[in-house]
Protein backbone atom coordinates (compact mmCIF):
# COMPACT_ATOMS: atom_id res chain seq x y z
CA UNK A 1 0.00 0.00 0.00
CA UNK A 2 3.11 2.44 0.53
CA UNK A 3 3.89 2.51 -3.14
CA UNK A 4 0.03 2.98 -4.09
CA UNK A 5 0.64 5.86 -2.15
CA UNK A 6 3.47 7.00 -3.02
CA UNK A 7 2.49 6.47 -6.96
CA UNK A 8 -0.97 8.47 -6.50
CA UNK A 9 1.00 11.15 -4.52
CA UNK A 10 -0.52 10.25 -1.10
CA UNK A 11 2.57 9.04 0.74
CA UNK A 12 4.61 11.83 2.95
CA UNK A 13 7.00 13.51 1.02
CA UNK A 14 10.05 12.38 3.58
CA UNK A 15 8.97 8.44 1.84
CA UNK A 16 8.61 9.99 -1.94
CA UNK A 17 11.99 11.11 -1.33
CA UNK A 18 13.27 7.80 -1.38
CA UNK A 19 12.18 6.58 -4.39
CA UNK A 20 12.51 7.94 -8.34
CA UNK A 21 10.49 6.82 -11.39
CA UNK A 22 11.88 5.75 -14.86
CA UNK A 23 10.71 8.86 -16.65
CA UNK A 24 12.47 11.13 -14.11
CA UNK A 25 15.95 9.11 -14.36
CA UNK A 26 16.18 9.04 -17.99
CA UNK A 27 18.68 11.18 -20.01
CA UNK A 28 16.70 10.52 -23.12
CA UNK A 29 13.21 11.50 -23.13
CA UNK A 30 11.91 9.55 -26.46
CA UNK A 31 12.81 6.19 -24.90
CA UNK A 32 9.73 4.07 -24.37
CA UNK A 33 10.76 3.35 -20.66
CA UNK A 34 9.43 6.97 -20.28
CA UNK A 35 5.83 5.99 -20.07
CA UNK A 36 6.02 3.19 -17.93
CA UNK A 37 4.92 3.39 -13.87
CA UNK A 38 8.56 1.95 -13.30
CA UNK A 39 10.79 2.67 -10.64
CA UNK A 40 14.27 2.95 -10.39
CA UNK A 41 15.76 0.00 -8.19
CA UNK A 42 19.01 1.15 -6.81
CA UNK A 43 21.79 -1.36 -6.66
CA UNK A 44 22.85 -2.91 -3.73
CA UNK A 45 26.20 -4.57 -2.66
CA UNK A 46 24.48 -7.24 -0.18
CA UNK A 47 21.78 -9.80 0.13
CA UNK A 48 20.95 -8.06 3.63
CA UNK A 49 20.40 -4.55 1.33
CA UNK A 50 17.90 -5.77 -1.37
CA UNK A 51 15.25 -5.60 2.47
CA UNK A 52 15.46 -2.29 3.04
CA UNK A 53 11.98 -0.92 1.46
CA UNK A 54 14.05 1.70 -1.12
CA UNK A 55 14.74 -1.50 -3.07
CA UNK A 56 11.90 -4.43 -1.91
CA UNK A 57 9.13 -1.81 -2.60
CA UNK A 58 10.51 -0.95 -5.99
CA UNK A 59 10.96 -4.78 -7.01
CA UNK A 60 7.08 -5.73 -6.05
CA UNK A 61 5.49 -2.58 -7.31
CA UNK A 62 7.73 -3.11 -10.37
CA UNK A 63 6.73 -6.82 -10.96
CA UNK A 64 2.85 -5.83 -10.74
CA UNK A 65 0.66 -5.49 -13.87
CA UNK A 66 0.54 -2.69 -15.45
CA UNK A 67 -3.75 -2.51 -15.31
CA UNK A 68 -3.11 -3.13 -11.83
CA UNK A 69 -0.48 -0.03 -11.19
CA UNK A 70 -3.38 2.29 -12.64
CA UNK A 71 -6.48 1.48 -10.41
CA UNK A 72 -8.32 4.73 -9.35
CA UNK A 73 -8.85 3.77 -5.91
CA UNK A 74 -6.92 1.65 -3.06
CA UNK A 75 -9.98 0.36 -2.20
CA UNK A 76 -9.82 -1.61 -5.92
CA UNK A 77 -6.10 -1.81 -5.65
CA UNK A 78 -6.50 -4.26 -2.53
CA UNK A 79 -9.33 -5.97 -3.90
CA UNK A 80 -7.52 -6.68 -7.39
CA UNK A 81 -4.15 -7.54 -5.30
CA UNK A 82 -5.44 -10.23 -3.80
CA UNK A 83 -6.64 -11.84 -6.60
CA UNK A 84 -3.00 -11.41 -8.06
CA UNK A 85 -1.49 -15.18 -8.66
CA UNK A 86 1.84 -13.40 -6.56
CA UNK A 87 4.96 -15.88 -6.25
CA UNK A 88 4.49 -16.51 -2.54
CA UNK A 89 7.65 -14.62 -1.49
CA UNK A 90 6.58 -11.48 -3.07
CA UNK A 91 3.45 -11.45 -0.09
CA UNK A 92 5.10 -10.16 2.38
């Protein structure tokens, strides 16, 4: 639900912060990674790193359907989430 709200701009800016999309990163504008709802996953050096929600958010929210991304309301977003076929590792 944290990137939902940071996506829809509904999150506190001190968590918006701590992620980028796609379309803000890239140096060339006509690239068609512009109009994705991608984020940027920042590398890590460690196992013990790729936790820390500035990279696990980013890899779920990144993994999600695209139809699913854009749902209006987070009321929809949980209903349609959990009836997601998620690997079971991506649940938590």
């Amino acid at each position: 639900m944290i990137m939902y709200s940071i996506h829809f701009g509904l999150a506190p800016l001190y968590i918006t912060e701590l992620v980028s999309t796609v379309a803000a990163q890239t140096s060339r504008p006509g690239l068609r990674s512009v109009d994705t709802t991608n984020y940027v996953q920042p590398r890590t050096r460690t196992k013990f790193a790729e936790r820390a929600f500035s990279y696990a958010g980013l890899a779920v929210w990144n993994l999600l359907p695209g139809d699913l991304r854009r749902t209006p309301t987070i009321n929809s977003f949980k209903r349609k989430l959990k009836s997601q076929d998620l690997p079971f590792h991506l649940c938590f």
